[in-house]
C-alpha atoms as a PDB file:
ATOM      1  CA  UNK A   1     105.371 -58.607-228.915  1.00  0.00           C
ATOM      2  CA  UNK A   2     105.126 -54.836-229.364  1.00  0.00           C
ATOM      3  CA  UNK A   3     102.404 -53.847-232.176  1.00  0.00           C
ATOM      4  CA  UNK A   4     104.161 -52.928-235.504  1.00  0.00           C
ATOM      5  CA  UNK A   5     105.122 -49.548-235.575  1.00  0.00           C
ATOM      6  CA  UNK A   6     103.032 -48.767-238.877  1.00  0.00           C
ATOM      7  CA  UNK A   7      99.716 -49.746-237.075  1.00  0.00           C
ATOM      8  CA  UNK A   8     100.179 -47.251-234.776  1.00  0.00           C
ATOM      9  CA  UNK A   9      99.294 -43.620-234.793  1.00  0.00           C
ATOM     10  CA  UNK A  10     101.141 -40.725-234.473  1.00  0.00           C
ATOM     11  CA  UNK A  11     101.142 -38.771-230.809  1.00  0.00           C
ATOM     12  CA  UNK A  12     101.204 -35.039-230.797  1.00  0.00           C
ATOM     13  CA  UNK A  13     104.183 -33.990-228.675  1.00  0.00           C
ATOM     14  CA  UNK A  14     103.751 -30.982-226.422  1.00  0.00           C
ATOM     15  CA  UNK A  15     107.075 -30.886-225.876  1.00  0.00           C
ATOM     16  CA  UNK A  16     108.940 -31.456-221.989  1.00  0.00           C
ATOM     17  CA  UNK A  17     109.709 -34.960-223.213  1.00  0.00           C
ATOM     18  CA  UNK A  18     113.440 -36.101-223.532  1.00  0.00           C
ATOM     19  CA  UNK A  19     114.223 -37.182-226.833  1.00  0.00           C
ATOM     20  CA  UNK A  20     114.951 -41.024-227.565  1.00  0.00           C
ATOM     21  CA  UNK A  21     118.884 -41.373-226.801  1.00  0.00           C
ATOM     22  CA  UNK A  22     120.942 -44.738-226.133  1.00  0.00           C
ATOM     23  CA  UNK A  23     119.584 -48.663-226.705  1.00  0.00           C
ATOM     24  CA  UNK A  24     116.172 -46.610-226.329  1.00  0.00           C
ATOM     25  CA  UNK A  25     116.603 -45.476-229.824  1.00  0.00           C
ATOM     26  CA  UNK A  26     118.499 -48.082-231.150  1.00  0.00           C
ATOM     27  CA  UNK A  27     115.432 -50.582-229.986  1.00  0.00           C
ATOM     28  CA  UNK A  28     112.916 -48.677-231.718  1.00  0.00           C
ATOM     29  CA  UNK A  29     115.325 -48.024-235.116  1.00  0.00           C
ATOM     30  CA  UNK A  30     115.011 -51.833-235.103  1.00  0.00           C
ATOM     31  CA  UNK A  31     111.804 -52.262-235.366  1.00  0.00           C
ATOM     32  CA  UNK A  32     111.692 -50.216-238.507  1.00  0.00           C
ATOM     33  CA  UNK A  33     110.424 -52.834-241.550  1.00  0.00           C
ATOM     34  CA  UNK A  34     112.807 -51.147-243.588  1.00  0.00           C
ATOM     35  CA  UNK A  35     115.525 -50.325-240.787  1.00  0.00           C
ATOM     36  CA  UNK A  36     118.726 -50.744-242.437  1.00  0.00           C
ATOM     37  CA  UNK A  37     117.281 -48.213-244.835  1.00  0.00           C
ATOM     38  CA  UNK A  38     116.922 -45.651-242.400  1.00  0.00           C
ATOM     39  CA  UNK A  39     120.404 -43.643-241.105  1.00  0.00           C
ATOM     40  CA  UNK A  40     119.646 -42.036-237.586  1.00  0.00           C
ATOM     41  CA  UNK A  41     122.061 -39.021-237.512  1.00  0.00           C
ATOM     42  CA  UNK A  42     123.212 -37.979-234.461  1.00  0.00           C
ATOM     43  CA  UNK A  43     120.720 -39.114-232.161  1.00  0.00           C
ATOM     44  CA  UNK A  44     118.730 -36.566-233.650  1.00  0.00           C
ATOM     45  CA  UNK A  45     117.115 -37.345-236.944  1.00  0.00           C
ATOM     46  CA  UNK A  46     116.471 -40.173-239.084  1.00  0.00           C
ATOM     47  CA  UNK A  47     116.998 -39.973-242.498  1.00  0.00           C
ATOM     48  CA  UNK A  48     116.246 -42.152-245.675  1.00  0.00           C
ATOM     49  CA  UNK A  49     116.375 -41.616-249.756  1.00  0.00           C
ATOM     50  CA  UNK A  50     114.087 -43.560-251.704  1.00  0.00           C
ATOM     51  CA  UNK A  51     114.614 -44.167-255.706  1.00  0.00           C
ATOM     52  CA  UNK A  52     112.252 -44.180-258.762  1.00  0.00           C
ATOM     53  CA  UNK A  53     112.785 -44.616-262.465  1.00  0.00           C
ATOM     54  CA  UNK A  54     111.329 -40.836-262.780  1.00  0.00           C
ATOM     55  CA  UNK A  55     110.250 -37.436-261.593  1.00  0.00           C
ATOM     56  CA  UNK A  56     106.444 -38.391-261.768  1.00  0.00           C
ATOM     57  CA  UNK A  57     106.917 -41.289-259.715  1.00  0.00           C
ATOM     58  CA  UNK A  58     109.075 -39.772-257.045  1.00  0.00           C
ATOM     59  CA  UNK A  59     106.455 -36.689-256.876  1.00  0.00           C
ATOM     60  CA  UNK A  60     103.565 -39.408-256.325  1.00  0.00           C
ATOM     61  CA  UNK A  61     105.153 -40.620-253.737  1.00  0.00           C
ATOM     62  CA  UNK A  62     105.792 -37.367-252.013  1.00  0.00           C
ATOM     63  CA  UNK A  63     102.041 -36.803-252.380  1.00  0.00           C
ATOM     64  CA  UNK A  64     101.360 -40.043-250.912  1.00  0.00           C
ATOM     65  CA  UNK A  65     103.509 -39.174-247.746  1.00  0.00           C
ATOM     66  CA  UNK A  66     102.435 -35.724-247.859  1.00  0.00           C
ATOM     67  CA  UNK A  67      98.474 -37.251-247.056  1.00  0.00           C
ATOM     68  CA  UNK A  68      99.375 -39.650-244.104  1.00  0.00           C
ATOM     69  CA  UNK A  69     101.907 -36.969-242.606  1.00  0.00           C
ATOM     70  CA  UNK A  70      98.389 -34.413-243.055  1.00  0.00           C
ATOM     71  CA  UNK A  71      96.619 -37.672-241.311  1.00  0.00           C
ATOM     72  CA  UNK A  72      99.037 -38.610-238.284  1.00  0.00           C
ATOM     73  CA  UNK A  73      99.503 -34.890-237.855  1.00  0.00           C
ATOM     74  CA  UNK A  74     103.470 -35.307-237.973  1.00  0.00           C
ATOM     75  CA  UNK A  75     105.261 -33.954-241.479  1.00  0.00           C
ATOM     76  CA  UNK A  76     108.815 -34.950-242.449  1.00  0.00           C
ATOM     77  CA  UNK A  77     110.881 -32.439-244.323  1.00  0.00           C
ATOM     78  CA  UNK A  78     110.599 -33.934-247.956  1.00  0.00           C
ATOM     79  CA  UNK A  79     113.371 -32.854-250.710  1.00  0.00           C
ATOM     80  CA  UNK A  80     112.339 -34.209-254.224  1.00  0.00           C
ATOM     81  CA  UNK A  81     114.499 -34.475-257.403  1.00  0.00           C
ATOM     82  CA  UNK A  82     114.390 -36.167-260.422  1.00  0.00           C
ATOM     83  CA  UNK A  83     114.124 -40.089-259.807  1.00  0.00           C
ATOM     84  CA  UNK A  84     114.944 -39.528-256.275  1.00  0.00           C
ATOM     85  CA  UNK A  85     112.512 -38.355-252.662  1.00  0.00           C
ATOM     86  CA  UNK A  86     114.394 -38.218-249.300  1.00  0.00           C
ATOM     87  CA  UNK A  87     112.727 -38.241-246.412  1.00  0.00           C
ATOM     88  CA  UNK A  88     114.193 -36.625-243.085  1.00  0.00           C
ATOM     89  CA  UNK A  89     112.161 -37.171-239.047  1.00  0.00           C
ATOM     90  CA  UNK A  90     112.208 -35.530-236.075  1.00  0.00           C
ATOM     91  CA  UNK A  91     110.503 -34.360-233.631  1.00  0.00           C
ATOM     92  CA  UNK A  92     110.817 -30.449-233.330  1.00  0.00           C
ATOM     93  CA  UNK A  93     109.187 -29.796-230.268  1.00  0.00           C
ATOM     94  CA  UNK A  94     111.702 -31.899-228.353  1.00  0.00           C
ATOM     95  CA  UNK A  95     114.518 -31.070-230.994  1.00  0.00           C
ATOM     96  CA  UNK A  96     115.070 -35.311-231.396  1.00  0.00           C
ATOM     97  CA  UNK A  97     113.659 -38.296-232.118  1.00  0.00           C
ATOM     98  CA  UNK A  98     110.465 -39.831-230.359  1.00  0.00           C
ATOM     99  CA  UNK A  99     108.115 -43.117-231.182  1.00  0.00           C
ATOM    100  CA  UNK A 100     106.285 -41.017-233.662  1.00  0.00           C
ATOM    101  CA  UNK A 101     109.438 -40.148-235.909  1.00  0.00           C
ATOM    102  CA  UNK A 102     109.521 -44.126-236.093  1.00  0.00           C
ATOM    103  CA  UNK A 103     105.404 -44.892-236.331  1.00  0.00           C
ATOM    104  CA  UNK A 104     106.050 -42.018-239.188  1.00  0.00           C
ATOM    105  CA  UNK A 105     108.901 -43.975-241.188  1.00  0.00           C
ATOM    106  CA  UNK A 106     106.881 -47.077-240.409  1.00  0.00           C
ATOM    107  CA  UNK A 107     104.255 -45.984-242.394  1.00  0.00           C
ATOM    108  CA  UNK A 108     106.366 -44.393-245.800  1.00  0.00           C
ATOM    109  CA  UNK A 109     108.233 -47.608-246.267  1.00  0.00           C
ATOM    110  CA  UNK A 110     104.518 -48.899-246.263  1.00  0.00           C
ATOM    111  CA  UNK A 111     103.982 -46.903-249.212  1.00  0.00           C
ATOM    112  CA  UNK A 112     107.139 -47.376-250.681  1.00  0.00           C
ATOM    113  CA  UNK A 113     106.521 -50.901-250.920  1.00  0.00           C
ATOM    114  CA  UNK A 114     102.991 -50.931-251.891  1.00  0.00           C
END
């Protein structure tokens, strides 16, 4: 059995790589804790909104993914509102999604839930 996705760290891509496509990506999207959660759009990106009963909450959780994105060396683009943090992954060097997009969501619905 592969190891969970959220035990896993974070590989810096360098780009030259092709991006996760087909039952490749759909495998991996799987093996998100939290999969049904997370939309992949397009191929490309994978997307998910997470909800809190207020603005403080919400921003300590964008703190909280804003240190282990600082950590794994791989930062989602974050938008924050009131009651409300959604959380977009990709991999920019290959413009698409790789293993680390997925180790990356892995490890915020870790925090979500803790």
């Amino acid at each position: 059995m592969p190891a969970e996705l959220a035990s896993k760290t974070c590989v810096p891509c360098r780009g030259g790589v092709p991006p996760l496509k087909g039952k490749e990506l759909a495998d991996l999207h799987r093996q998100l804790p939290e999969w049904a959660h997370w939309k992949v759009v397009n191929e490309h990106h994978i997307t998910r909104a997470f909800s809190f009963p207020d603005f403080r909450k919400a921003l300590d959780f964008v703190n909280r993914v804003g240190e282990v994105a600082e950590e794994q060396g791989h930062h989602p683009d974050i938008l924050l509102t009131w009651g409300k943090a959604e959380i977009t992954l990709w991999t920019h060097k290959v413009d698409g999604l790789t293993e680390s997009d997925f180790i990356m969501a892995a490890k915020i619905d870790k925090l979500y839930g803790a």
